[in-house]
Protein backbone atom coordinates (compact mmCIF):
# COMPACT_ATOMS: atom_id res chain seq x y z
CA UNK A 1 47.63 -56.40 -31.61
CA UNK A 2 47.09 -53.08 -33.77
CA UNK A 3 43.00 -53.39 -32.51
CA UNK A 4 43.99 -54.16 -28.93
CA UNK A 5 46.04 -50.32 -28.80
CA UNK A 6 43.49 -49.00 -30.87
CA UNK A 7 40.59 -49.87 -28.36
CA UNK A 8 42.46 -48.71 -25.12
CA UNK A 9 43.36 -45.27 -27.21
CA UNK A 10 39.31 -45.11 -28.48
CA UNK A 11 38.70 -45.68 -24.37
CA UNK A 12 41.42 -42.85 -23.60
CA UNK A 13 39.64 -40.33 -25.91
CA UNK A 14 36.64 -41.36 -24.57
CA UNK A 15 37.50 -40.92 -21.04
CA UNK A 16 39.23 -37.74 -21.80
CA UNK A 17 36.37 -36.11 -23.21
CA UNK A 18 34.01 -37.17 -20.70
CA UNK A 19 36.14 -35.72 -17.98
CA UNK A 20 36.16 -32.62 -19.67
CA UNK A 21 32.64 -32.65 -19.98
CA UNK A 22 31.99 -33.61 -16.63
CA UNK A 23 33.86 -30.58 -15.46
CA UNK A 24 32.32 -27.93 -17.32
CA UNK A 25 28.84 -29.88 -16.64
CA UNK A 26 30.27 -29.15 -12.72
CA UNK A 27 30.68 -26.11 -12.60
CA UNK A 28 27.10 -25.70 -13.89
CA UNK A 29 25.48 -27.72 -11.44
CA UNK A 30 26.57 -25.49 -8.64
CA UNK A 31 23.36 -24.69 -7.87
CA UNK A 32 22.90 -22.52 -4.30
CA UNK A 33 20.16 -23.32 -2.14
CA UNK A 34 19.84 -26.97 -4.60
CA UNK A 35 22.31 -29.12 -2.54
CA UNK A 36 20.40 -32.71 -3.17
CA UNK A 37 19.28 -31.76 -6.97
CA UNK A 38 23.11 -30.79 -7.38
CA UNK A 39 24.08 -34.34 -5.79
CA UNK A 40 21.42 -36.38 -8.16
CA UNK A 41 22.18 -34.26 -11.03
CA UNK A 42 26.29 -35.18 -10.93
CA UNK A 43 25.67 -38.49 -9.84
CA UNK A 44 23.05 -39.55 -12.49
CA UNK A 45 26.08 -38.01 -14.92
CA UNK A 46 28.56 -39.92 -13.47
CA UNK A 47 26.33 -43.07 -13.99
CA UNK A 48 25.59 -42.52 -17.71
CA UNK A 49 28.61 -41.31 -18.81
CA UNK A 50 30.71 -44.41 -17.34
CA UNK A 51 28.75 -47.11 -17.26
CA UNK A 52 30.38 -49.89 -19.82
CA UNK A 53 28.41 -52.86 -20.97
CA UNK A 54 29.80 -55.64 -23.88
CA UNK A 55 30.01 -53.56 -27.30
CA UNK A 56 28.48 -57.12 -28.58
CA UNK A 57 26.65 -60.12 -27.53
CA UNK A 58 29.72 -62.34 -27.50
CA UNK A 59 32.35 -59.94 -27.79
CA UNK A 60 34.22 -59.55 -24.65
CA UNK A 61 34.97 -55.90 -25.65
CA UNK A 62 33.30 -52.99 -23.27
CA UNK A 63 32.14 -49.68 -24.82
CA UNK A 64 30.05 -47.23 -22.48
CA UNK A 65 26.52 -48.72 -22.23
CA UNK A 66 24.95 -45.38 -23.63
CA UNK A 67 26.67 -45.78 -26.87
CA UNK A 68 25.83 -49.49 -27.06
CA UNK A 69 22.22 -48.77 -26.01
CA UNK A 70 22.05 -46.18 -28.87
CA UNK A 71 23.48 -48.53 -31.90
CA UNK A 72 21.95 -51.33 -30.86
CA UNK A 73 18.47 -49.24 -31.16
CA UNK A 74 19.64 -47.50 -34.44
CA UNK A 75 21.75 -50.77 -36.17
CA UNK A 76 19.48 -53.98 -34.47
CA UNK A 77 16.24 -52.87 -33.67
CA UNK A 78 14.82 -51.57 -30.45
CA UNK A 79 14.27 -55.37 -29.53
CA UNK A 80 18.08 -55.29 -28.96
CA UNK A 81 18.14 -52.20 -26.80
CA UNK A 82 17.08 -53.69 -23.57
CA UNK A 83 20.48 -55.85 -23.71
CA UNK A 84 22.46 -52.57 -22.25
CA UNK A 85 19.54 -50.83 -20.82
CA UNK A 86 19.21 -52.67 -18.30
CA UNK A 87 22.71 -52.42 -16.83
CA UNK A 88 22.52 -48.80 -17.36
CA UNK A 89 19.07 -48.22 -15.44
CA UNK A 90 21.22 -50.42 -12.58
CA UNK A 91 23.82 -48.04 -12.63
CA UNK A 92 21.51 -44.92 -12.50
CA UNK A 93 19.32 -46.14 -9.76
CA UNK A 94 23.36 -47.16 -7.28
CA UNK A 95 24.32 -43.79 -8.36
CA UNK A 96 20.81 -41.69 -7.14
CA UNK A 97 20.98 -43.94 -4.13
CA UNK A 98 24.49 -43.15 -3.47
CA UNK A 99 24.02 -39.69 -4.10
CA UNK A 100 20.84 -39.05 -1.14
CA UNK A 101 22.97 -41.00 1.06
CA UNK A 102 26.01 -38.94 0.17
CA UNK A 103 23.87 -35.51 0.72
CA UNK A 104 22.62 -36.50 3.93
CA UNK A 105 26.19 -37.46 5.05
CA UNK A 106 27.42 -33.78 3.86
CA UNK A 107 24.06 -32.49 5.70
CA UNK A 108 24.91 -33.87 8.85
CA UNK A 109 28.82 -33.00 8.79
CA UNK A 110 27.83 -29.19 8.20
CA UNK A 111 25.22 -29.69 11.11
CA UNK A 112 28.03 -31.12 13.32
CA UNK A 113 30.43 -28.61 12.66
CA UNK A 114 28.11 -25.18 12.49
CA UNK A 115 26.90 -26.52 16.59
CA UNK A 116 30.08 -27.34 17.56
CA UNK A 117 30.82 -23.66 16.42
C-alpha cells in the first residue's frame, strides 16, 4: 500500500514540475513571425515530457518514457534502450503531425475571420 501512494505522489511531483516547465518553456516559444516552428516546438515538448512507457519489462508500473529510455541506457545497456524508444519516437512523430494540422487549422480560422472583416 505505502509504494502504491508513493508512486501516484512521485507521478504528482512529476507532473507538477513538468507543468511548470512547460509554462515557462511557453512563454519562450512565443516566437512572432514563427507560428508552425512555435506549434512543433510545444508539441514535440508535450510529447517528450508525457509520454509514459512500463518503468520495467514486466512491471505494470508507468514512468515517463524519457526517464525509462535514459536508465535503461545508463543501468542495462543501450541494447535495452530501444524498449521505450520506440514508443517515444511514436509519440513525437502523433504530436508533429498533430501540430501542422493544428497550425493550418489556426491558419485558416485567422484567414476566415481577417476576409470576413
Amino acid at each position: 500500500m505505502e509504494t502504491e501512494s508513493n508512486y501516484w505522489l512521485i507521478w504528482l511531483i512529476y507532473i507538477a514540475a513538468a507543468v511548470l516547465f512547460l509554462g515557462i518553456f511557453w512563454r519562450i516559444t512565443r516566437l512572432q513571425g514563427w507560428p508552425w516552428l512555435r506549434f512543433s516546438l510545444r508539441g514535440l515538448m508535450l510529447a517528450l515530457i508525457f509520454t509514459p512507457w512500463y518503468a520495467n519489462i514486466e512491471g505494470s508500473n508507468l514512468a515517463p518514457a524519457l526517464m525509462v529510455v535514459a536508465l535503461d541506457a545508463i543501468t542495462v545497456g543501450m541494447s535495452a534502450a530501444p524498449r521505450a524508444l520506440v514508443p517515444l519516437l511514436l509519440a513525437l512523430v502523433a504530436a508533429e503531425v498533430l501540430a501542422t494540422i493544428l497550425y493550418f487549422a489556426v491558419r485558416r480560422k485567422r484567414k476566415t475571420l481577417n476576409t470576413e472583416s
